[in-house]
Protein backbone atom coordinates (compact mmCIF):
# COMPACT_ATOMS: atom_id res chain seq x y z
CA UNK A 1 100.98 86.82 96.77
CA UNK A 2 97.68 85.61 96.28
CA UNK A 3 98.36 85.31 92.46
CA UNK A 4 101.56 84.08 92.59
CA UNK A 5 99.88 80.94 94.57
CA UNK A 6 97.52 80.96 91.56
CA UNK A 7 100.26 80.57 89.40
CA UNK A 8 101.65 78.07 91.63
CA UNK A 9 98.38 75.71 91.62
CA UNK A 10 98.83 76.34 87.48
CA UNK A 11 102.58 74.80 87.44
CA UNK A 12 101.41 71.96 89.37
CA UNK A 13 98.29 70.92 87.69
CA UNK A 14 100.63 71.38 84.03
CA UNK A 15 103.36 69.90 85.52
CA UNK A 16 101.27 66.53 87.06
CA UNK A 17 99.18 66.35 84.26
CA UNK A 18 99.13 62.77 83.15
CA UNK A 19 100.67 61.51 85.84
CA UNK A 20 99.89 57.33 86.86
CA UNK A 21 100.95 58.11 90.19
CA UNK A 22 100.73 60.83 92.97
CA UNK A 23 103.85 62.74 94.25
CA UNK A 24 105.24 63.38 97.82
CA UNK A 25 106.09 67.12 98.36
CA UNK A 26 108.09 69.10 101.29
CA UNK A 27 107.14 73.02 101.82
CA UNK A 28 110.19 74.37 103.60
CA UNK A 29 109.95 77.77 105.89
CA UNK A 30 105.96 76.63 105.25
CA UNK A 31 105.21 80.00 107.53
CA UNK A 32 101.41 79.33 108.14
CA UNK A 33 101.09 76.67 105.21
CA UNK A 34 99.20 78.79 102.72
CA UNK A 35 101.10 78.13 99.65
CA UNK A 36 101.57 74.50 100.04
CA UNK A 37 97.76 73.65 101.27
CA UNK A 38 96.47 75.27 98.45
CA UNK A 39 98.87 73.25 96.49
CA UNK A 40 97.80 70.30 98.25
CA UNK A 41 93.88 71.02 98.28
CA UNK A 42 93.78 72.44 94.49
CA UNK A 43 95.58 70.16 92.36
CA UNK A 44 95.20 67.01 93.93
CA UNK A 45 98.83 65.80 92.31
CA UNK A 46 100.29 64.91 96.14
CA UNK A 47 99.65 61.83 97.74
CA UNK A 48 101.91 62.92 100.89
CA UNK A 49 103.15 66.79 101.92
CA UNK A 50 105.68 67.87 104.68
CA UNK A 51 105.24 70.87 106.14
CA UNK A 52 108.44 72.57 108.14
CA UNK A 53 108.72 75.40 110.23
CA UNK A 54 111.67 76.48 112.73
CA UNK A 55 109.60 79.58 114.25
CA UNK A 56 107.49 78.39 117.11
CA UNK A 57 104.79 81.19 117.28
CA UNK A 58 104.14 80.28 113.15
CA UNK A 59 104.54 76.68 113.82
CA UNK A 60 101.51 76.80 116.13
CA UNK A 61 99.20 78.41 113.45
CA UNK A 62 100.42 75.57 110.90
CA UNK A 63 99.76 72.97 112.88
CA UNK A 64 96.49 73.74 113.63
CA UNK A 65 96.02 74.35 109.91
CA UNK A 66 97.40 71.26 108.94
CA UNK A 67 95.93 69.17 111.39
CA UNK A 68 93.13 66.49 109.95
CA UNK A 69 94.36 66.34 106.33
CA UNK A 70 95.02 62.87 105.54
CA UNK A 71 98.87 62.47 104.05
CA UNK A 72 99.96 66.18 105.50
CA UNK A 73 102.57 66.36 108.35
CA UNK A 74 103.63 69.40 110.03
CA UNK A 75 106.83 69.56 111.85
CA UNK A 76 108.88 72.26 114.16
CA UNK A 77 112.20 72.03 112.05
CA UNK A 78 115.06 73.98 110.46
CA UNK A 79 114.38 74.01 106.46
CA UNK A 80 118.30 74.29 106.22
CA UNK A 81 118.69 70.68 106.92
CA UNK A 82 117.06 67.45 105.10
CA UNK A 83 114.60 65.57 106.63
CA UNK A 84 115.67 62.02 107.80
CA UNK A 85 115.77 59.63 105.01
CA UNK A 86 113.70 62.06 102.48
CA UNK A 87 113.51 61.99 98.90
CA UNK A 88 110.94 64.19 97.06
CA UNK A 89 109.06 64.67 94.27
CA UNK A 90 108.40 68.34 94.53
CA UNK A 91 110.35 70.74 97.26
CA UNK A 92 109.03 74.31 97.09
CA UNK A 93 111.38 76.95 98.94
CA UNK A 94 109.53 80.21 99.21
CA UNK A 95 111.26 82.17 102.20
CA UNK A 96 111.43 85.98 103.39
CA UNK A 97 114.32 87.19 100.89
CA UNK A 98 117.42 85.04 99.64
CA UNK A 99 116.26 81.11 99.67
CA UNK A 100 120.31 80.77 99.36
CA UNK A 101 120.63 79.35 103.05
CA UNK A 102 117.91 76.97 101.76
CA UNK A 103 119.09 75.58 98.63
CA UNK A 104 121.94 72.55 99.41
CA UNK A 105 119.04 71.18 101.61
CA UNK A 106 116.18 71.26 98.78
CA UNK A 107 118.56 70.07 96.41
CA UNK A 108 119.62 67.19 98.37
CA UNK A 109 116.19 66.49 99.19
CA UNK A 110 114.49 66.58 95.96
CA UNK A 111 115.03 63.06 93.36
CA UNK A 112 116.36 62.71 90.08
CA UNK A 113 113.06 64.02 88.00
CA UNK A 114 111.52 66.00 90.73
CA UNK A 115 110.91 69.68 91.07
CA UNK A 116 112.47 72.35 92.76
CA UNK A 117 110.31 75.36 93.10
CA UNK A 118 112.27 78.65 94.37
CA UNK A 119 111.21 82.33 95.24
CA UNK A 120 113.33 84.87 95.87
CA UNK A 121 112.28 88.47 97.09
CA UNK A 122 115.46 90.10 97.95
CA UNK A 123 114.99 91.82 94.73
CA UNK A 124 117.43 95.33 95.96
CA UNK A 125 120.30 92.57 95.24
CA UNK A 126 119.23 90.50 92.19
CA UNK A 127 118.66 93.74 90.31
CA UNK A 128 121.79 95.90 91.09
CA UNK A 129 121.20 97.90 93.43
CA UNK A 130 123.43 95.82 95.82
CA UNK A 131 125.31 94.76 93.96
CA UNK A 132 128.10 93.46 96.63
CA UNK A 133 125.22 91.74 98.27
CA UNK A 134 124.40 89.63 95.43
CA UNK A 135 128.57 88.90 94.85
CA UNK A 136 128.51 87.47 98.87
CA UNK A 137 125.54 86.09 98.42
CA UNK A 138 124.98 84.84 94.75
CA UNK A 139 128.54 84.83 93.44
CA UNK A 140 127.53 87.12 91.12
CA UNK A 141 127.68 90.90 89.89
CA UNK A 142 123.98 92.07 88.90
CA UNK A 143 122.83 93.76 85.59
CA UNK A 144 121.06 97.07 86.55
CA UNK A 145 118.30 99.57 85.44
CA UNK A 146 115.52 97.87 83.17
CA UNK A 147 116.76 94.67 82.41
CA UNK A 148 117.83 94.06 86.27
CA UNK A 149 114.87 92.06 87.33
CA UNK A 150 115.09 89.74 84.70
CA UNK A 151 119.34 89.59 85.46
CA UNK A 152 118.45 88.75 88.92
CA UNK A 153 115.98 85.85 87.70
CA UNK A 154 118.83 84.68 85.61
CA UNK A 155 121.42 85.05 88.57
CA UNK A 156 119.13 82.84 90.49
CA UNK A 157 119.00 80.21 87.99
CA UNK A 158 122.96 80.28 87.53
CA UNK A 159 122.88 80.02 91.20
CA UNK A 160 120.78 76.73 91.42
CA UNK A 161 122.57 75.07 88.31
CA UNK A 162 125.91 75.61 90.32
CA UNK A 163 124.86 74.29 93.31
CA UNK A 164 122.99 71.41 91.80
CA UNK A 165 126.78 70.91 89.81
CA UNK A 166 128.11 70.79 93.12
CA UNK A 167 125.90 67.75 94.30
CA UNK A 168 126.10 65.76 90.81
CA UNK A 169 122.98 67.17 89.96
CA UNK A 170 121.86 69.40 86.90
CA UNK A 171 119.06 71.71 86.66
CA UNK A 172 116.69 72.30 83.35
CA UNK A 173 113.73 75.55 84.11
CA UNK A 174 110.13 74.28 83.22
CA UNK A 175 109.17 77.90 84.21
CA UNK A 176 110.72 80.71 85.44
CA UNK A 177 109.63 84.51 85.76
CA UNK A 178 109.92 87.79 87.04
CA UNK A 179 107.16 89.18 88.78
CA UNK A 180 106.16 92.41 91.60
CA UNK A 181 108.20 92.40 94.12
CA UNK A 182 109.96 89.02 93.15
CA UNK A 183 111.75 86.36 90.94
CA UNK A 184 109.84 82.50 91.08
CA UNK A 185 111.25 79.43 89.06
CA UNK A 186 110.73 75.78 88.85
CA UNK A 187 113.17 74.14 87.74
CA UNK A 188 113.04 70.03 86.78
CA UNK A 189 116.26 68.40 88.77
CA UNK A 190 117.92 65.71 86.96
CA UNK A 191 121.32 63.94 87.05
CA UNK A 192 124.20 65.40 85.43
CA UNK A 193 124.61 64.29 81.90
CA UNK A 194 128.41 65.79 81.42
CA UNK A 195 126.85 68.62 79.53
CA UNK A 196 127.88 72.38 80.02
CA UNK A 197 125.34 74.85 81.89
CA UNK A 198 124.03 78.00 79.35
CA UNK A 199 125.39 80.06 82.18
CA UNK A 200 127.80 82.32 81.20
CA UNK A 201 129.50 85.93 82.13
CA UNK A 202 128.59 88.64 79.85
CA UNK A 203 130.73 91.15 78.85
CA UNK A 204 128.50 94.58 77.31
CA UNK A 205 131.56 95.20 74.50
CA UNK A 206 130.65 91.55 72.85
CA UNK A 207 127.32 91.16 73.92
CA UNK A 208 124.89 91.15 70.55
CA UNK A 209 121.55 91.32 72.72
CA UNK A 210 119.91 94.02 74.63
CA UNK A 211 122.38 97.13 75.93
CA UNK A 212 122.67 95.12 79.32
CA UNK A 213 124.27 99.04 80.63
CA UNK A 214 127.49 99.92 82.76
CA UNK A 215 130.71 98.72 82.60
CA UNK A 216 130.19 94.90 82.85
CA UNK A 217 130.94 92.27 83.02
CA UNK A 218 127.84 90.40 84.35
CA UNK A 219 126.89 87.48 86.03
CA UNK A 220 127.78 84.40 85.90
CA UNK A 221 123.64 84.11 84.42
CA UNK A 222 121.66 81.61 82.98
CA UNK A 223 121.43 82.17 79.25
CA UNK A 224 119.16 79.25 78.25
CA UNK A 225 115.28 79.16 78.05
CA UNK A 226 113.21 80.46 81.07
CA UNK A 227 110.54 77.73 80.28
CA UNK A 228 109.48 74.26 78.72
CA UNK A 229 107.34 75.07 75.81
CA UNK A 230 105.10 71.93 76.37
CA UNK A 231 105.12 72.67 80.08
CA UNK A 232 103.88 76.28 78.79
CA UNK A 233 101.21 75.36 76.50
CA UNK A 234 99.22 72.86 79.45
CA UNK A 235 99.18 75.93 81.95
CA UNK A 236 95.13 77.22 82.78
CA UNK A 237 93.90 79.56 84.87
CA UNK A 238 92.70 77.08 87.81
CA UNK A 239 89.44 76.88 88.30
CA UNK A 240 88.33 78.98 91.57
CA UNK A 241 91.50 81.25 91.22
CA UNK A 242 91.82 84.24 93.77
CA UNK A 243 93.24 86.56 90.77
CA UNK A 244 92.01 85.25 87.41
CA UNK A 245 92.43 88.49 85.75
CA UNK A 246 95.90 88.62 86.90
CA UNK A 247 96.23 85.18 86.11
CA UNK A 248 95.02 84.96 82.56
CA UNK A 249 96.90 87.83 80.76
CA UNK A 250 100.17 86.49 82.49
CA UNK A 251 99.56 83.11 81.21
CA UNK A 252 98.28 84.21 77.45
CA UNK A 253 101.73 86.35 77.34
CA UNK A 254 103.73 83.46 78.41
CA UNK A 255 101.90 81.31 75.88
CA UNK A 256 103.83 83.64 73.49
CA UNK A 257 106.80 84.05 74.90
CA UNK A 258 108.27 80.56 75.02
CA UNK A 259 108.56 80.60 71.59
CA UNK A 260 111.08 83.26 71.43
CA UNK A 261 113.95 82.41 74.48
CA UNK A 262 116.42 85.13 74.07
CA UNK A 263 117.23 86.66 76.94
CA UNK A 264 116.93 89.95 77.88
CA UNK A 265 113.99 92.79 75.72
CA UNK A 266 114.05 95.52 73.81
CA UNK A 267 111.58 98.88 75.10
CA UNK A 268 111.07 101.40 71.87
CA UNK A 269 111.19 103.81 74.30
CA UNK A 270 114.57 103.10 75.48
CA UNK A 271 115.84 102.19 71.76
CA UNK A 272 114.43 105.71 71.29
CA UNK A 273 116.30 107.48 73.24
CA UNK A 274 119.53 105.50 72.58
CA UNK A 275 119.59 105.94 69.12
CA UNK A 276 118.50 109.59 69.55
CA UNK A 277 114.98 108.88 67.58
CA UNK A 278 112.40 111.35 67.84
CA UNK A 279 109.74 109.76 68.25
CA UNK A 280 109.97 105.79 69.54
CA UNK A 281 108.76 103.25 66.82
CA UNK A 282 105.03 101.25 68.31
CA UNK A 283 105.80 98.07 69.33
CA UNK A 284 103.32 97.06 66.25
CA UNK A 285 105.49 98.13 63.90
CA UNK A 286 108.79 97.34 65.37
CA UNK A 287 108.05 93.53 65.59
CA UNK A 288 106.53 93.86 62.11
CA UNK A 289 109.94 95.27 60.78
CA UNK A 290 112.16 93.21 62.62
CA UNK A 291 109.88 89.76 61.34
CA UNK A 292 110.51 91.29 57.98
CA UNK A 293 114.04 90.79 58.33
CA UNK A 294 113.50 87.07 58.93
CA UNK A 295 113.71 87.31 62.77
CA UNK A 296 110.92 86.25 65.48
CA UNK A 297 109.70 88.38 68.30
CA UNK A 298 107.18 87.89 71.25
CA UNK A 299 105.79 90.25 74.30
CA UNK A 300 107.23 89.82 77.69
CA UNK A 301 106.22 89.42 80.75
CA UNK A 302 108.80 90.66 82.45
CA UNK A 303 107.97 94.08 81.13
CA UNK A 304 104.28 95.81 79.81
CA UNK A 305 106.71 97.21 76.51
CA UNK A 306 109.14 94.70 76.52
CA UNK A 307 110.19 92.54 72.89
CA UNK A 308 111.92 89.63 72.84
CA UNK A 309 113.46 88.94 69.94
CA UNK A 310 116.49 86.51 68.55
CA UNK A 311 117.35 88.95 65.85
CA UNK A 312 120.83 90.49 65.98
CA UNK A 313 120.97 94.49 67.94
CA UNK A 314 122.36 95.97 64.40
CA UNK A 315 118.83 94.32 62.82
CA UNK A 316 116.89 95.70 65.72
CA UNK A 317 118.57 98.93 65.55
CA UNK A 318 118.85 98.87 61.97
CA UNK A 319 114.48 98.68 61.80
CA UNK A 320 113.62 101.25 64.47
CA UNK A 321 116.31 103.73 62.60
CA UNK A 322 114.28 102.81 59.47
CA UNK A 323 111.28 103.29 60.95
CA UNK A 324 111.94 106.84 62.14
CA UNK A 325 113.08 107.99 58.80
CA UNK A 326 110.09 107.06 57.62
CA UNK A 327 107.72 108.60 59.90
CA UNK A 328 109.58 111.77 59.06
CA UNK A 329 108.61 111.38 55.71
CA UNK A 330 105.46 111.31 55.91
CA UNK A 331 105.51 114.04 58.35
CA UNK A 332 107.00 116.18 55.88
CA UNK A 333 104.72 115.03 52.99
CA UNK A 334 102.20 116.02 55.25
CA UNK A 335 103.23 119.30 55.69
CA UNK A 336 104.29 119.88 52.36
């Protein structure tokens, strides 16, 4: 996790950039504190930061590691309920597995403008292959196979913009990704404006994107942008990182990414072997087909081969098809 809390201190210092004033912050489940004292060391955005933990034997560790920082306060406490008369600026919920049992509590605690910032490792449900775990526990049914770690990053989000509905709140992602072992986003909290959620049910027989797979339907998922582009374009690799090659290349594809904010990614490889292509189009010349059509595309992150692209499947389909055709050409001229 060492990168992840890389990417962390990157959100932060983008995020507070500018700023007149320092923030307050609450790390709930803090464990041992790393993530929020590197957050509080690193980016120097906090001018106050709550520390809770309900497990005694961890609780010992983070007080000690707390102790004699100036505007940090640990406390022996159950991250399900709200501190006394606390409002935040930033409340980061990064627990073992589902930070479900955690959410009406950060959501209540954080103010209109803060931040919410939510991991999620119980990636077996987000990604299907529980998938009446993630109904109890998400209300929702999961996509599975390639896509699913990006459908359980999208469950999540549907998640958090129902709950924050359910408080008079709305939710709007500055950055959200799927990454290892786990789903992170960070996601601005503002009051409800009487507009309607991009979170929606997908049914595979109407869907235009991606083959999402299976019988369907899916979701409820968030079908809006994973990320603020100008939140995007201030991340950096922070200076003394504990990954920076990790770091960088994630951040450079992101950089691209935002501009295209379909959901869900084409793999020539699996178009391949959909369409029943011999050999899979390059991703080179896939986005330069589909571009030629008048449609944008952009690397993921949530996958090495992945495209994003907001060009119809028929286009998509319609390019790689070409493309195969003529390869075989040439292959024949060749022979010939």
């Amino acid at each position: 996790m060492a990168a992840d809390r890389d990417l962390g201190v990157a959100f932060v210092r983008a995020w507070a950039s500018g700023a007149a004033e320092r923030r307050t912050a609450w790390e709930v489940a803090a464990a041992t504190g790393i993530r929020g004292l590197r957050l509080w060391q690193e980016t120097e955005a906090f001018r106050s930061f709550l520390f809770t933990e309900a497990s005694p034997a961890a609780f010992r560790v983070l007080e000690r590691n707390v102790a004699g920082r100036p505007g940090t306060e640990a406390r022996l406490a159950d991250g399900r309920s709200v501190p006394p008369g606390a409002q935040f600026d930033y409340v980061d919920v990064d627990p073992f597995g589902s930070p479900a049992p955690f959410v009406p509590a950060a959501l209540a605690a954080v103010r209109p403008g803060g931040v919410l910032a939510t991991t999620a490792t119980d990636m077996m449900v987000l990604a299907g292959a529980q998938p009446a775990a993630a109904v109890r526990r998400y209300g929702a049914r999961p996509v599975r196979g390639r896509l699913g770690p990006e459908g359980g990053l999208r469950i999540l989000l549907a998640y958090l913009a129902r709950a924050a509905r359910g408080s008079g709140r709305a939710i709007r992602p500055l950055w959200a990704y799927a990454r290892d072992h786990h789903v992170r986003a960070y996601v601005a909290v503002e009051e409800e404006n009487g507009g309607a959620d991009p979170v929606a049910v997908l049914d595979p027989a109407a869907w235009d994107g991606p083959p999402l797979g299976g019988a369907g339907p899916f979701g409820p998922l968030w079908i809006g942008p994973l990320a603020d582009p100008a939140l995007v374009s201030r991340l950096r690799v922070p200076e003394g990182a504990e990954r920076p090659r990790e770091v960088a290349p994630f951040l450079e594809r992101w950089q691209e990414e935002v501009g295209v904010p379909s959901p869900f990614y084409y793999e020539p490889n699996v178009l391949a072997g959909r369409l029943g292509l011999a050999v899979p189009p390059s991703i080179a010349e896939l986005r330069r087909a589909i571009g030629e059509r008048g449609y944008r595309t952009a690397r993921t992150h949530a996958r090495p081969e992945g495209i994003r692209t907001d060009a119809p499947r028929a286009v998509v389909e319609a390019a790689a098809v070409a493309l195969a055709s003529a390869a075989q050409s040439q292959n024949a001229r060749v022979r010939a």
